[in-house]
Protein backbone atom coordinates (compact mmCIF):
# COMPACT_ATOMS: atom_id res chain seq x y z
CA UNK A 1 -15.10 13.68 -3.75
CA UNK A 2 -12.45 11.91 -6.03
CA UNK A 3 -9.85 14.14 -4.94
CA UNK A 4 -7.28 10.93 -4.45
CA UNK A 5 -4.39 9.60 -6.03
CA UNK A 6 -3.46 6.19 -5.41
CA UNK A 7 0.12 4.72 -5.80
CA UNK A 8 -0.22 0.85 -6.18
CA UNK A 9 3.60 -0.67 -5.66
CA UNK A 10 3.88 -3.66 -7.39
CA UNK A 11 7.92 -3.53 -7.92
CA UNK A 12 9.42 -5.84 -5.34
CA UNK A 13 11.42 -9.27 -6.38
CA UNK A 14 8.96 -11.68 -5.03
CA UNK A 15 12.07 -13.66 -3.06
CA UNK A 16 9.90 -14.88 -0.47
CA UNK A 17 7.33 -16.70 -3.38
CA UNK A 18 10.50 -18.39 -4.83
CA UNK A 19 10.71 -15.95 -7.26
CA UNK A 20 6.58 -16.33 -8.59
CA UNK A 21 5.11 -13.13 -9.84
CA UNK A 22 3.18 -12.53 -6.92
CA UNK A 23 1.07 -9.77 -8.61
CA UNK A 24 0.32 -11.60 -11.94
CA UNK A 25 -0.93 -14.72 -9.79
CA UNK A 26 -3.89 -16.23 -10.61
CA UNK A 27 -6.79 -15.44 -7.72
CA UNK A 28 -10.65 -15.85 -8.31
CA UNK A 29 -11.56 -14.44 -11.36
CA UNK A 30 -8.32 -12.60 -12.27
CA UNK A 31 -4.62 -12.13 -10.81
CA UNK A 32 -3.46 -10.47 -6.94
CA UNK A 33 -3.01 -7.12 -8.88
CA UNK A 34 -6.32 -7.39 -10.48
CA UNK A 35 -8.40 -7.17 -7.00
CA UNK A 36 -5.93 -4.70 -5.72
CA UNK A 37 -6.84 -2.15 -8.77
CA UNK A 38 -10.64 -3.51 -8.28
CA UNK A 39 -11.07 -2.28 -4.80
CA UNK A 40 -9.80 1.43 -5.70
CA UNK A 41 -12.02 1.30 -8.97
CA UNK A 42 -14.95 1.03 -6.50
CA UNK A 43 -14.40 3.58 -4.17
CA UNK A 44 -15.60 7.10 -4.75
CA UNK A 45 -12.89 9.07 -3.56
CA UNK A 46 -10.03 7.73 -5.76
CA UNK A 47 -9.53 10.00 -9.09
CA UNK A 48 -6.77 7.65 -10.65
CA UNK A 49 -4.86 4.78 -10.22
CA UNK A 50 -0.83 4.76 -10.85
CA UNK A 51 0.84 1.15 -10.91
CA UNK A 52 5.05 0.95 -9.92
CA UNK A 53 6.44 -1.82 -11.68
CA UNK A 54 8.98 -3.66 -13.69
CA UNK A 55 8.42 -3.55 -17.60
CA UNK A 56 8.09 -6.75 -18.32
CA UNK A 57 4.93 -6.95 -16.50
CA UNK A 58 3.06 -3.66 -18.13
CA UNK A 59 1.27 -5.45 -20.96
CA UNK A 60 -0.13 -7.80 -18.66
CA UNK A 61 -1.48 -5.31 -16.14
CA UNK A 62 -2.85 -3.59 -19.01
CA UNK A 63 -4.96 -6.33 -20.01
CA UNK A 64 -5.36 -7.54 -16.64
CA UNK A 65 -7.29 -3.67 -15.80
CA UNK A 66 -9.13 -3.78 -18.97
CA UNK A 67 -10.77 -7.04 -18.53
CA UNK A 68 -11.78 -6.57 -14.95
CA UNK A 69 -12.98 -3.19 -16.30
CA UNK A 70 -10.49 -0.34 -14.67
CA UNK A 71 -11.26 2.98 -15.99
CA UNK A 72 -8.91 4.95 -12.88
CA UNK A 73 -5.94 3.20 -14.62
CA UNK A 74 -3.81 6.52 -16.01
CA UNK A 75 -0.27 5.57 -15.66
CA UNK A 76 1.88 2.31 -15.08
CA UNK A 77 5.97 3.15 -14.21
CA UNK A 78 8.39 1.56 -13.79
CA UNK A 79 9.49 1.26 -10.40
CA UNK A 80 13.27 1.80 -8.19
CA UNK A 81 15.46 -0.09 -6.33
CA UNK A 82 13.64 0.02 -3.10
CA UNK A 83 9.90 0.62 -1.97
CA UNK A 84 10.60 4.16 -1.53
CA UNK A 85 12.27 4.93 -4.52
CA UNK A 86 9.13 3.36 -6.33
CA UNK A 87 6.93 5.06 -4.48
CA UNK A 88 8.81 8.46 -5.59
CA UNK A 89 8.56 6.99 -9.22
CA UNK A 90 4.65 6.89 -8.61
CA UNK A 91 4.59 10.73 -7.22
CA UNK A 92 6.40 12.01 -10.53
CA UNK A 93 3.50 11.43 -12.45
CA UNK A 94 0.42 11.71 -10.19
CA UNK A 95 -2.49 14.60 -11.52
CA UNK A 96 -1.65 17.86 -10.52
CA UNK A 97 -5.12 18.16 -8.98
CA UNK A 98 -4.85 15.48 -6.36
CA UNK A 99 -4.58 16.99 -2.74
CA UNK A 100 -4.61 13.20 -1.33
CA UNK A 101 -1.88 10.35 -2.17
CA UNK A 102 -2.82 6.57 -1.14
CA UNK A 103 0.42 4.19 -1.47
CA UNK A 104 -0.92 0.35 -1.52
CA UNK A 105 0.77 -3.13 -1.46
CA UNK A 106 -0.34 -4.27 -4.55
CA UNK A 107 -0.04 -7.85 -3.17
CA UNK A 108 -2.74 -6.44 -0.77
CA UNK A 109 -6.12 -7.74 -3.24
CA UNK A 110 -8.62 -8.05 -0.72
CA UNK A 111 -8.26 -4.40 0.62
CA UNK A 112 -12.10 -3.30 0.94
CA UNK A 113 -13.42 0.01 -0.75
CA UNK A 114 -15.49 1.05 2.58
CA UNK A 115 -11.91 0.96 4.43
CA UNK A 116 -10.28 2.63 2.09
CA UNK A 117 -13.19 5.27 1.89
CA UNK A 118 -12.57 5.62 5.90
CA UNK A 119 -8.76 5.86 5.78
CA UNK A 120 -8.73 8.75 3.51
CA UNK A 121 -11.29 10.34 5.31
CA UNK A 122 -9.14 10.40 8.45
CA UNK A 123 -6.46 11.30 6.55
CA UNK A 124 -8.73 14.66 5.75
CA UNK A 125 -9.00 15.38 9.21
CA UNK A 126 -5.21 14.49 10.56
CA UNK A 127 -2.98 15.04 7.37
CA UNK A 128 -1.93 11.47 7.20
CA UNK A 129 -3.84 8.09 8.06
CA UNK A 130 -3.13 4.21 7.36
CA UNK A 131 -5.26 0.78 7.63
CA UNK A 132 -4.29 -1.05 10.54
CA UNK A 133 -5.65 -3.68 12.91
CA UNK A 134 -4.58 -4.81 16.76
CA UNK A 135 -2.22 -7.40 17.39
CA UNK A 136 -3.48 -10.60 18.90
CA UNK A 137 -0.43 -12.33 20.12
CA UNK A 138 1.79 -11.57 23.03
CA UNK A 139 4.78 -9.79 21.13
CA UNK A 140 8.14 -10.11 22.49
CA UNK A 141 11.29 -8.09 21.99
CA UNK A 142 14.12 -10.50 21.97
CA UNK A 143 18.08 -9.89 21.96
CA UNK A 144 20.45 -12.79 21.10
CA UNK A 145 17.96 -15.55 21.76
CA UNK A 146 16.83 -13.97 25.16
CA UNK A 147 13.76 -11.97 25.91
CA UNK A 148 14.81 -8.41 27.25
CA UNK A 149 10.72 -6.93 26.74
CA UNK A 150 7.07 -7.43 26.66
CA UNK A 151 5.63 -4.60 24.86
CA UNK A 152 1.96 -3.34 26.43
CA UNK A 153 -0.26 -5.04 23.93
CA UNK A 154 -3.19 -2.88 23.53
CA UNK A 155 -0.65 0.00 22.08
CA UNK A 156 -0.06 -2.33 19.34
CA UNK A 157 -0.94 -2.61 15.85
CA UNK A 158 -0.58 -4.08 12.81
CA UNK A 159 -0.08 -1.46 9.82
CA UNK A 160 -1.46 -2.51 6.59
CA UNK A 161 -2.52 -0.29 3.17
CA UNK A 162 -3.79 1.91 2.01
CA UNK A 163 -1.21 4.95 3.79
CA UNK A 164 -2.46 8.36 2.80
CA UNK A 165 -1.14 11.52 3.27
CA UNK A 166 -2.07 15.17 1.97
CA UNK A 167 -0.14 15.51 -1.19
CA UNK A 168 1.62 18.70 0.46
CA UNK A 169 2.89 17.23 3.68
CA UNK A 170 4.04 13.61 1.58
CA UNK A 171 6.29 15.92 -0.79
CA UNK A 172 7.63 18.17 2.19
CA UNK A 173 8.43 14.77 3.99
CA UNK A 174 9.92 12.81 0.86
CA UNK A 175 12.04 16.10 0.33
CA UNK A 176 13.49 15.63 3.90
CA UNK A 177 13.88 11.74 3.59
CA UNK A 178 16.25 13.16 -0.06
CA UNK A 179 18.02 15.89 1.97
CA UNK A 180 19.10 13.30 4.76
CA UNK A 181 19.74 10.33 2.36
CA UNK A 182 17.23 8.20 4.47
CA UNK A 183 14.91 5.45 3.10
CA UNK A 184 12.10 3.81 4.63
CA UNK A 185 10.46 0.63 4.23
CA UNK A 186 7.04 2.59 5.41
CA UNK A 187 5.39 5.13 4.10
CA UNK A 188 4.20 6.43 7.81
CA UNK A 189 7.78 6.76 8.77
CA UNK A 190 8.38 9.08 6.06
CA UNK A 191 5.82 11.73 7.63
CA UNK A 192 6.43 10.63 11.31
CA UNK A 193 10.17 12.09 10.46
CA UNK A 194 9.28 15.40 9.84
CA UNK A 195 6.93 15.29 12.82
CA UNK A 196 3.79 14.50 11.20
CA UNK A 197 0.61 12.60 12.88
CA UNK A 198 -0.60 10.13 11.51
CA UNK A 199 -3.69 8.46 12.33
CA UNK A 200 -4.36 4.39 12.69
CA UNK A 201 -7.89 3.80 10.81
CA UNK A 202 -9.29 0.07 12.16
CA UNK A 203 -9.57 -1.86 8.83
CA UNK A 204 -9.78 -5.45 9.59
CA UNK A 205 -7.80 -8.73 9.57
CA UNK A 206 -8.64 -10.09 6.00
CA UNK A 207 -6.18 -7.47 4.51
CA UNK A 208 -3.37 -9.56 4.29
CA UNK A 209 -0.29 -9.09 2.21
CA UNK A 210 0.66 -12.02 0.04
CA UNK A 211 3.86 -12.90 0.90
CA UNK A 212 4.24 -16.55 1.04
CA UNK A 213 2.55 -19.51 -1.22
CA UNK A 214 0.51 -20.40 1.51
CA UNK A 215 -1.02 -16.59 1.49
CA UNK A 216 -2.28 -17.08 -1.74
CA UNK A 217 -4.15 -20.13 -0.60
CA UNK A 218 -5.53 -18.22 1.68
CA UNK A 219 -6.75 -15.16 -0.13
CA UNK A 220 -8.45 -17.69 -2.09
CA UNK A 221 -10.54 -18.49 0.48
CA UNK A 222 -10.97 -15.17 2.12
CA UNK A 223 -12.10 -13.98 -1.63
């Protein structure tokens, strides 16, 4: 049932990649954005696909969806001044039909269309949902160079994208982040604010986000 909206952010400044286009980078046969928008073409539930960026990179994500063959693509925006206000750009234009909304890292390309199937069907049952996998390290909570706390492993997780919410409870919740002046880095946060559940769907550890040079190198291989 392609009931779905998703909101791809591709907005941020790239600071960490030494100011490279992160999205627009070449990987396998196309660029990061490219695989992103693949892996929502391919899965059933999504009804469009909604891209938050800056202008200058619209004609290229254009091209970039109709040579890897994107039909979902409806709208590209341009995007705020932080994640959430580009996130809000996304929600201004999404179909009126939706009842789901998906925000993804668009420098998340090898996202799989199986886990995204299975995080918006949680998301059915609970109201909201994200891809996430355990933590394997020992994490430590440190204060001014000295450990004060050793979180309980097992509780903890690594949150990735796809986040999806029912469209209702993601408008009530952005209204309330508006009302209170508050912005979040996370879309979860947004709906855990207003006292929403949200559920954490197992994806797996290939789902990185590329961050870094050396990420790209390894999507490369993981691809």
């Amino acid at each position: 049932m392609a009931d779905t909206s998703v909101i791809v952010v591709c907005a941020g400044n790239a600071t960490r990649m030494g100011g490279i286009n992160k999205i627009l980078m070449p990987l396998g046969k196309s660029n990061v954005v490219g695989y992103s928008m693949l892996a929502f073409e391919q899965c059933e539930d999504i009804a469009e696909i909604i891209i938050v960026t800056k202008p200058e990179n619209f004609a290229s994500i254009r091209q970039t969806a109709k040579t890897m063959g994107i039909t979902k693509l409806s709208q590209i925006v341009e995007g705020g001044d932080t994640r959430q206000q580009s996130v809000m750009q996304g929600l201004r234009v999404i179909s009126k039909e939706t009842q789901y909304v998906a925000i993804h890292d668009g420098a998340r390309p090898l996202v799989k269309p199986e886990h995204i199937a299975k995080v918006i069907k949680d998301a059915r049952v609970f109201g909201g949902a994200t891809l996430g996998v355990p933590v394997k390290d020992t994490i430590k909570i440190v204060d001014d160079g000295l450990i004060t706390d050793t979180p309980h492993r097992p509780s903890l997780y690594i949150t990735q994208t796809p986040q999806v919410f029912r469209k209702r409870l993601y408008f009530e919740a952005v209204d309330f982040a508006m009302e209170h002046s508050l912005d979040f880095t996370d879309d979860c946060q947004l709906v855990e604010a207003i006292g929403g559940k949200v559920y954490m769907t197992i994806g797996d550890y290939s789902n990185i986000k590329i961050t870094t040079p050396e990420d790209r190198e390894i999507a490369e291989v993981l691809l």
